[in-house]
PDB file of N, CA and C in Angstrom:
ATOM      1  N   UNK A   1      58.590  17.726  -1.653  1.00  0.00           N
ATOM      2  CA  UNK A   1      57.358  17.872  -0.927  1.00  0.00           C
ATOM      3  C   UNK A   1      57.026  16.549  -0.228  1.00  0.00           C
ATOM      4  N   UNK A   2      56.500  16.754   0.991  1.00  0.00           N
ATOM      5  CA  UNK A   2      56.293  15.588   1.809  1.00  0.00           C
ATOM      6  C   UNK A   2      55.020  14.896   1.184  1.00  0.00           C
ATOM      7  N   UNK A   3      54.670  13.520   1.727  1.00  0.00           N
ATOM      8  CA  UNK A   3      53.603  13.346   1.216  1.00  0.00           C
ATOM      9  C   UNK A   3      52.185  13.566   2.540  1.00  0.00           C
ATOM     10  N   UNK A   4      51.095  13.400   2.336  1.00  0.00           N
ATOM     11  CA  UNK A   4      50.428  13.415   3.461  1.00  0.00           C
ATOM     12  C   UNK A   4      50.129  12.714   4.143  1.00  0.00           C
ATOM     13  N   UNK A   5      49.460  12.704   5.906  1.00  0.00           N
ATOM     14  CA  UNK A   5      49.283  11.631   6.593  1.00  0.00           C
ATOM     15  C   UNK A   5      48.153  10.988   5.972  1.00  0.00           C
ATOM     16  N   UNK A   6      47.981   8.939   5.802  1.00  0.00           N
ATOM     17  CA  UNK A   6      47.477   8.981   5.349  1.00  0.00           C
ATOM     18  C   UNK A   6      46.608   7.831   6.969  1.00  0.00           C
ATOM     19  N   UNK A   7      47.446   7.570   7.828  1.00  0.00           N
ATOM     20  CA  UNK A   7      47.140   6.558   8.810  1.00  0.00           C
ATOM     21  C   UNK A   7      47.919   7.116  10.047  1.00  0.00           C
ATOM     22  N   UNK A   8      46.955   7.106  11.223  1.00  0.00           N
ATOM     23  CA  UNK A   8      47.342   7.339  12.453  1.00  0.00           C
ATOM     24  C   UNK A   8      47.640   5.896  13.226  1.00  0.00           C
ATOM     25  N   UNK A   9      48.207   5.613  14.359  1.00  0.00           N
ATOM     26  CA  UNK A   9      47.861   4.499  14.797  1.00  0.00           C
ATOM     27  C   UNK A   9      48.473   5.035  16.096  1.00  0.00           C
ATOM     28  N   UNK A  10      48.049   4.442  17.051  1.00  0.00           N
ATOM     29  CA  UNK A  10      47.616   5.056  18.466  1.00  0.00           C
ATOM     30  C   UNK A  10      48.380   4.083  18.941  1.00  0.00           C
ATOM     31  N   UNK A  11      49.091   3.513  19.746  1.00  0.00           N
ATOM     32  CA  UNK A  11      49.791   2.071  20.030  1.00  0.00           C
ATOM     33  C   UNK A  11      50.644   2.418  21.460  1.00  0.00           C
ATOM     34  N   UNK A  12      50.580   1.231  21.927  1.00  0.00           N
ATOM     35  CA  UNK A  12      51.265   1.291  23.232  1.00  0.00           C
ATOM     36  C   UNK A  12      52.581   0.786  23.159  1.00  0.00           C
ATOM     37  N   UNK A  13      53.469   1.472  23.515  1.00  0.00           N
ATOM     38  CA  UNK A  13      55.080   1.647  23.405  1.00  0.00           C
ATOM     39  C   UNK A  13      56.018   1.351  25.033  1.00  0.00           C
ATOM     40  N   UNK A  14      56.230   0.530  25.109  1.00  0.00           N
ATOM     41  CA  UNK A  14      56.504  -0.327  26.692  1.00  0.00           C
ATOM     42  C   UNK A  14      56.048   0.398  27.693  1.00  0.00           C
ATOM     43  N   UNK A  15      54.263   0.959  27.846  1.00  0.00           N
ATOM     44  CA  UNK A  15      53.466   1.380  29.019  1.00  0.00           C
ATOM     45  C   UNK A  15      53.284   3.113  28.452  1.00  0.00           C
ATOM     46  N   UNK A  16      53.875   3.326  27.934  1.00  0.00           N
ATOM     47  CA  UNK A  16      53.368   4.572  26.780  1.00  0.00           C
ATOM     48  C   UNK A  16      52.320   4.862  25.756  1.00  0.00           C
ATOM     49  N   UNK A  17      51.637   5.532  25.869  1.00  0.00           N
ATOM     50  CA  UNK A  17      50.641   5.550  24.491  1.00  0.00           C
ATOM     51  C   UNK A  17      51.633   6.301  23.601  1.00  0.00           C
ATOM     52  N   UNK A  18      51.675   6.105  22.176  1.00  0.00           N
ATOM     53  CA  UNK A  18      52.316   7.003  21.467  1.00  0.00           C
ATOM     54  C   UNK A  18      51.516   7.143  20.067  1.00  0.00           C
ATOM     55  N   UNK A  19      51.138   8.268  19.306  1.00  0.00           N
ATOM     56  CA  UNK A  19      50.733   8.070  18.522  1.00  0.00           C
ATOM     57  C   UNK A  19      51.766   8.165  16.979  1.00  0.00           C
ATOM     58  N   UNK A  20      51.391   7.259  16.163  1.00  0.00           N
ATOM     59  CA  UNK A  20      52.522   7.771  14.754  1.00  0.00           C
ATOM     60  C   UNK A  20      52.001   7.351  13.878  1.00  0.00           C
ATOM     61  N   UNK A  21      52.354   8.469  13.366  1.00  0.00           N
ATOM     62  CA  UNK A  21      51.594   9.070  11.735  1.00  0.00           C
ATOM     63  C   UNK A  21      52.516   8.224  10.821  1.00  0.00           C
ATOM     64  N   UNK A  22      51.720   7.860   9.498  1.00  0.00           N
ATOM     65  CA  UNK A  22      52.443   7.133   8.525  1.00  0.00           C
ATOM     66  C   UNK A  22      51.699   7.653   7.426  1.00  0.00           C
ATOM     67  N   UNK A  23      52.359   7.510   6.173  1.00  0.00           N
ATOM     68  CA  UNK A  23      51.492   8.276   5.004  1.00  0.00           C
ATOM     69  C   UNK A  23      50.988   6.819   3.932  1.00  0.00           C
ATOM     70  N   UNK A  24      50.769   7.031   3.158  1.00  0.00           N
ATOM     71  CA  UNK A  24      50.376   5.953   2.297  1.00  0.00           C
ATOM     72  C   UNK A  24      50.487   4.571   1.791  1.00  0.00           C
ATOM     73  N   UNK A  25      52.553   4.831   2.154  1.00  0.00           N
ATOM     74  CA  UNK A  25      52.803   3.522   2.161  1.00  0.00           C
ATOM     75  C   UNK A  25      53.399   2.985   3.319  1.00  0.00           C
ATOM     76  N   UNK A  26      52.710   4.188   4.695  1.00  0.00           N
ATOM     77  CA  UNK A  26      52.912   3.479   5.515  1.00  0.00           C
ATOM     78  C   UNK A  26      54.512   3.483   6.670  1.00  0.00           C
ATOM     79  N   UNK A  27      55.037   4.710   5.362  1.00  0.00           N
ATOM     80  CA  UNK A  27      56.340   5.166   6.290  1.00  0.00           C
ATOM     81  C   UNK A  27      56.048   6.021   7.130  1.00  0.00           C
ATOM     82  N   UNK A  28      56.724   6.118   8.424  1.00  0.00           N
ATOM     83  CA  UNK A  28      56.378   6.189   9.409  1.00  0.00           C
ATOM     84  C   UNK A  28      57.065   8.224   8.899  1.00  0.00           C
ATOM     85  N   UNK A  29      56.218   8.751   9.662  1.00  0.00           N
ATOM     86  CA  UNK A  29      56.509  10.456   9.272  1.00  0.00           C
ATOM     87  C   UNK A  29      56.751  11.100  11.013  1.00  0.00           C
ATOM     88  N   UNK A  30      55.682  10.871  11.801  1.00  0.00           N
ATOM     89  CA  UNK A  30      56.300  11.646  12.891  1.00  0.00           C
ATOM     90  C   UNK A  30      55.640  10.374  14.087  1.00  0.00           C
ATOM     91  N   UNK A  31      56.108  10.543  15.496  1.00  0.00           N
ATOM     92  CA  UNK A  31      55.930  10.330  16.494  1.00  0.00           C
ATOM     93  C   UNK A  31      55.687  11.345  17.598  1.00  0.00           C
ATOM     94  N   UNK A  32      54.268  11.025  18.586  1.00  0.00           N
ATOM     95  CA  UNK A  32      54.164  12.036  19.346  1.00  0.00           C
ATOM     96  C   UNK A  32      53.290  11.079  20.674  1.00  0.00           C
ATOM     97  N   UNK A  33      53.051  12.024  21.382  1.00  0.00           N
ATOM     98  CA  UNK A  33      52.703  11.790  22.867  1.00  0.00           C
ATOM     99  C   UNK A  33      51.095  11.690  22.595  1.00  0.00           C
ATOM    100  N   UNK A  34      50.534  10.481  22.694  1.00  0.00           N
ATOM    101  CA  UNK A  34      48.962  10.121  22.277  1.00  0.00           C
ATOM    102  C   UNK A  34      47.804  10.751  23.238  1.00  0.00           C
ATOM    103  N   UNK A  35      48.667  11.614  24.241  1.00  0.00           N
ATOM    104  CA  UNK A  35      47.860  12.130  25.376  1.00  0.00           C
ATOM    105  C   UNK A  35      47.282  13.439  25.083  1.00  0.00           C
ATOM    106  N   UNK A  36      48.407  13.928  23.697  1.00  0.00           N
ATOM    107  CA  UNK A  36      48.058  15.636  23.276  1.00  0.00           C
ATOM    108  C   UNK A  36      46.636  15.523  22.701  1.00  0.00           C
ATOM    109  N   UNK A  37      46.419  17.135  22.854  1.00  0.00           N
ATOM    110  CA  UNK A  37      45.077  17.765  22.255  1.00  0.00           C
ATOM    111  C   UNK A  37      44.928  17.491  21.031  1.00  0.00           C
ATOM    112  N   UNK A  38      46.105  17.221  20.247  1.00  0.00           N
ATOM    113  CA  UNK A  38      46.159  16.733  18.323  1.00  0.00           C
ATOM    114  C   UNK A  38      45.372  15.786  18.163  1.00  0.00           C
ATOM    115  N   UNK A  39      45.906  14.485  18.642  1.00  0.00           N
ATOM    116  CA  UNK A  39      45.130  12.774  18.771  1.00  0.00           C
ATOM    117  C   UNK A  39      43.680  13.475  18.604  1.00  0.00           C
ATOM    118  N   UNK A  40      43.360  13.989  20.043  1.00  0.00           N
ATOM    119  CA  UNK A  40      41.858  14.176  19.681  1.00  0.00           C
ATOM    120  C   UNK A  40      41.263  14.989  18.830  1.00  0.00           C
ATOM    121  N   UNK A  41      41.914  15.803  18.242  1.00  0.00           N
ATOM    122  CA  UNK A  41      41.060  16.832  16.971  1.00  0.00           C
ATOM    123  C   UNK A  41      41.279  15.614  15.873  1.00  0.00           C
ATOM    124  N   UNK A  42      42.709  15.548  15.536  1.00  0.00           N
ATOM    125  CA  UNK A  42      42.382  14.601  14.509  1.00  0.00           C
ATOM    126  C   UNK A  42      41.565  13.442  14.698  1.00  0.00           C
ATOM    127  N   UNK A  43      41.177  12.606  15.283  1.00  0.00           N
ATOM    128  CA  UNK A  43      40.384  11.840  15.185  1.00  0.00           C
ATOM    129  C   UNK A  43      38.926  12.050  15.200  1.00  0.00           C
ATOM    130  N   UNK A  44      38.379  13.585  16.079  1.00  0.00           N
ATOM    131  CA  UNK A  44      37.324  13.370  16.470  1.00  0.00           C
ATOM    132  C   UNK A  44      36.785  12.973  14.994  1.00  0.00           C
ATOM    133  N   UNK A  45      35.044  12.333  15.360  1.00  0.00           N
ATOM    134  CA  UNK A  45      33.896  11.923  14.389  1.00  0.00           C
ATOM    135  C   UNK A  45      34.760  10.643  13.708  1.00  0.00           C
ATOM    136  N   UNK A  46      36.025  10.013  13.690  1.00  0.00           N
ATOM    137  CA  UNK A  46      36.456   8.856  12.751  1.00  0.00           C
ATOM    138  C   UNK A  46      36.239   7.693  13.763  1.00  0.00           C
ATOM    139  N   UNK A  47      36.597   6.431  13.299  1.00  0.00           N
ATOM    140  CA  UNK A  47      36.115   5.269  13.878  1.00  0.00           C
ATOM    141  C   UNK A  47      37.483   4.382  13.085  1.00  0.00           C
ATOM    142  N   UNK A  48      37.914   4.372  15.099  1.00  0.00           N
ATOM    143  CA  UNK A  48      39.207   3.378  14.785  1.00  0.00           C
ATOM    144  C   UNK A  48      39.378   1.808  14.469  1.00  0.00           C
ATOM    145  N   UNK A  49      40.254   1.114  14.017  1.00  0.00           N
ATOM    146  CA  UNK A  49      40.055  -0.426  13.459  1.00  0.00           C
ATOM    147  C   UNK A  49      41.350  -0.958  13.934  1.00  0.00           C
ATOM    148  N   UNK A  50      40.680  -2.118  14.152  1.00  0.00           N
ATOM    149  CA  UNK A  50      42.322  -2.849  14.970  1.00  0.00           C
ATOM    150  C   UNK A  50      42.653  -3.414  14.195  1.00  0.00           C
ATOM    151  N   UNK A  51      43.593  -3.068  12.903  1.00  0.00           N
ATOM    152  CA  UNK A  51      44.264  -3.904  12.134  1.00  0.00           C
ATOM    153  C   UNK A  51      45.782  -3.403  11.778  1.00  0.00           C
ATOM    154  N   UNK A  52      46.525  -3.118  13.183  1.00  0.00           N
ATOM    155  CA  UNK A  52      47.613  -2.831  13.330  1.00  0.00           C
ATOM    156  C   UNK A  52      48.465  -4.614  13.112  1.00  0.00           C
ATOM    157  N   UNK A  53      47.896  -5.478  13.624  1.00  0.00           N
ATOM    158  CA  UNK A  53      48.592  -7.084  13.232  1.00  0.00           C
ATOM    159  C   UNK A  53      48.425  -7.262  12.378  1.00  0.00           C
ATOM    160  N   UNK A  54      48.391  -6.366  11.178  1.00  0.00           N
ATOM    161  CA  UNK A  54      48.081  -7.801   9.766  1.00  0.00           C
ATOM    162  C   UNK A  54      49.405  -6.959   8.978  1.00  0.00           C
ATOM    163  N   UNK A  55      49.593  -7.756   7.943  1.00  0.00           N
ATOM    164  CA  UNK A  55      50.845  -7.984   7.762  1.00  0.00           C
ATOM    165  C   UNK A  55      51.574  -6.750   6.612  1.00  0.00           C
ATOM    166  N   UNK A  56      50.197  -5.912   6.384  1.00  0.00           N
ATOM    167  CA  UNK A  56      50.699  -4.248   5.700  1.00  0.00           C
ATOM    168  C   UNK A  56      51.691  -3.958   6.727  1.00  0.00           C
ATOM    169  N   UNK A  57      51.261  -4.255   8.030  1.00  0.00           N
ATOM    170  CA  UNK A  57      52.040  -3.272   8.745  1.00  0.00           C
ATOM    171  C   UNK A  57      53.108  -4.005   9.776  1.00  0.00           C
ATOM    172  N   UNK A  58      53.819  -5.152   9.354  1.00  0.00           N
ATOM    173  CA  UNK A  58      54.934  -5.607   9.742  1.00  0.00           C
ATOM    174  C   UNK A  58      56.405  -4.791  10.056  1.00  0.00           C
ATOM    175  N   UNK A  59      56.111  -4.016   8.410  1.00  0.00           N
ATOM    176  CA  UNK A  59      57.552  -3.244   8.430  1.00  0.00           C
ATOM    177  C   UNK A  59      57.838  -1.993   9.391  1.00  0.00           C
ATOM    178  N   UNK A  60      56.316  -1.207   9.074  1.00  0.00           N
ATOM    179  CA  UNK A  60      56.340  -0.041  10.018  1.00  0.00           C
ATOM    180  C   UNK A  60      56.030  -0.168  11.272  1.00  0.00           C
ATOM    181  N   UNK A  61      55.679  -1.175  11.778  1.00  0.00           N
ATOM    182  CA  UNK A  61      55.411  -1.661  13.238  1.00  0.00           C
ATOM    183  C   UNK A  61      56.336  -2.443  14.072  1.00  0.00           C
ATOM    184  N   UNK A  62      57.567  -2.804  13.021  1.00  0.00           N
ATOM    185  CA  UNK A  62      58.548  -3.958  13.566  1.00  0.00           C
ATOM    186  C   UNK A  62      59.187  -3.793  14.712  1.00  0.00           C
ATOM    187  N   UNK A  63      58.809  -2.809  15.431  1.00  0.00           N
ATOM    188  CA  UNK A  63      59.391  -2.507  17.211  1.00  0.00           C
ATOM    189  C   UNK A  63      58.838  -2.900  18.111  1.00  0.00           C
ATOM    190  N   UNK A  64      57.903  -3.370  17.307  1.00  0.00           N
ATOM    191  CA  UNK A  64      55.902  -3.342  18.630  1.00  0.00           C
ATOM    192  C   UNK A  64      56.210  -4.617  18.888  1.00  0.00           C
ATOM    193  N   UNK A  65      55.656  -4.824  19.972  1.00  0.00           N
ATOM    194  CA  UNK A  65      55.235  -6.762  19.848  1.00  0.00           C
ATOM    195  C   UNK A  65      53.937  -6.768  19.094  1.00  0.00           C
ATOM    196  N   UNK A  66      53.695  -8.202  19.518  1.00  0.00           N
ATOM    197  CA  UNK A  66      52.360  -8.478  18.428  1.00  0.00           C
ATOM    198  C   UNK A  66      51.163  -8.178  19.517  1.00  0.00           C
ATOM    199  N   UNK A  67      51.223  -8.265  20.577  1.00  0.00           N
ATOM    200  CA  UNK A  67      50.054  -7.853  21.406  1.00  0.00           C
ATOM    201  C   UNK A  67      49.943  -6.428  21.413  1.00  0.00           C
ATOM    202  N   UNK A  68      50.860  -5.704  21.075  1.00  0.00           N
ATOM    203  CA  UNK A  68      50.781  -4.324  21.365  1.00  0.00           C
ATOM    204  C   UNK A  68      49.966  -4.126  20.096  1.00  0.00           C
ATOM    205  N   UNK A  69      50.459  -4.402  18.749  1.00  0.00           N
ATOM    206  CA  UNK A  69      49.837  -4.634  17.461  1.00  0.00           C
ATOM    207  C   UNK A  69      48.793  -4.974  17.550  1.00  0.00           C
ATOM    208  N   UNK A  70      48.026  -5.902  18.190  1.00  0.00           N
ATOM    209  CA  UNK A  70      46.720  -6.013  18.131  1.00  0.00           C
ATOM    210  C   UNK A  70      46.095  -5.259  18.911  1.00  0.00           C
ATOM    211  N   UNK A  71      46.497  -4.456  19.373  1.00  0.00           N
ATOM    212  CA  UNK A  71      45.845  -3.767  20.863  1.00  0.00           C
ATOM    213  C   UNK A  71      45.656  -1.793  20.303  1.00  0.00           C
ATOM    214  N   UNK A  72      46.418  -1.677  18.869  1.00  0.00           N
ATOM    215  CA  UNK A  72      46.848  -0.923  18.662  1.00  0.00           C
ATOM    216  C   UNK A  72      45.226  -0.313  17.480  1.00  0.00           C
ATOM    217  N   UNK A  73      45.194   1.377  18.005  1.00  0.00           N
ATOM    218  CA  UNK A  73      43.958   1.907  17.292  1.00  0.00           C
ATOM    219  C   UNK A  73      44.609   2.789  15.929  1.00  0.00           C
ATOM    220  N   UNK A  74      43.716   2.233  14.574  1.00  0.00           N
ATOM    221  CA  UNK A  74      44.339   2.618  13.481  1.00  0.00           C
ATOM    222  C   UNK A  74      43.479   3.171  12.752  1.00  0.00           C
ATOM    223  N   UNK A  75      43.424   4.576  12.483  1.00  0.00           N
ATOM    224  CA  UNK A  75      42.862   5.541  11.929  1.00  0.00           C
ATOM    225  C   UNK A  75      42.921   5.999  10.929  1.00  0.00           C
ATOM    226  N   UNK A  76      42.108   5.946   9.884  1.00  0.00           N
ATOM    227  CA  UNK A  76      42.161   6.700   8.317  1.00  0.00           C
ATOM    228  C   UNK A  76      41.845   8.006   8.345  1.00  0.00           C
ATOM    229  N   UNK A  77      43.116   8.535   8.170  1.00  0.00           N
ATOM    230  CA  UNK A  77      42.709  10.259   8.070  1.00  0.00           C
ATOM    231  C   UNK A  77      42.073  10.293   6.349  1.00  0.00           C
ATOM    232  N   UNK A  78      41.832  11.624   6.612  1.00  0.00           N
ATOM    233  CA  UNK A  78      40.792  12.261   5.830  1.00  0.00           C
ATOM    234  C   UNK A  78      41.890  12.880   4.839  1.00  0.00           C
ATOM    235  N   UNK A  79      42.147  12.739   3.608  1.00  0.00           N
ATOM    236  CA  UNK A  79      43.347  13.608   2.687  1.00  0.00           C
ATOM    237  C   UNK A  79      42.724  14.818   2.176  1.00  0.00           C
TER     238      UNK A  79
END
């Protein structure tokens, strides 16, 4: 059994928005197009935090640069 999403993060991917789901510890589960109708249901009513640069998320972010990382919207889903 999979585990659930537990973090969205919205991030820009060389001039791409992309959004990707990670679960608890942060392994990365799916990738998708940040433009779909999903992004916005799942997020509506939550309040995103820019703490895609700090250093939880080195491993699962290690493609990004660091400006993209800071630039990047990170969302606590609801379990």
């Amino acid at each position: 059994m999979q585990n659930p999403a537990r973090y969205l993060v919205v991030i820009d991917a060389a001039g791409e928005m992309l959004a990707r789901m990670f679960d608890a510890q942060r392994k990365l589960m799916v990738d998708f197009d940040a433009s779909s109708s999903e992004v916005a249901i799942m997020t509506q009513g939550l309040v995103s935090t820019r703490t895609a640069a700090a250093t939880e998320w080195d491993a699962a972010l290690a493609g990004h640069s660091a400006r993209e990382r800071e630039q990047a919207e990170v969302y606590l889903l609801d379990l």
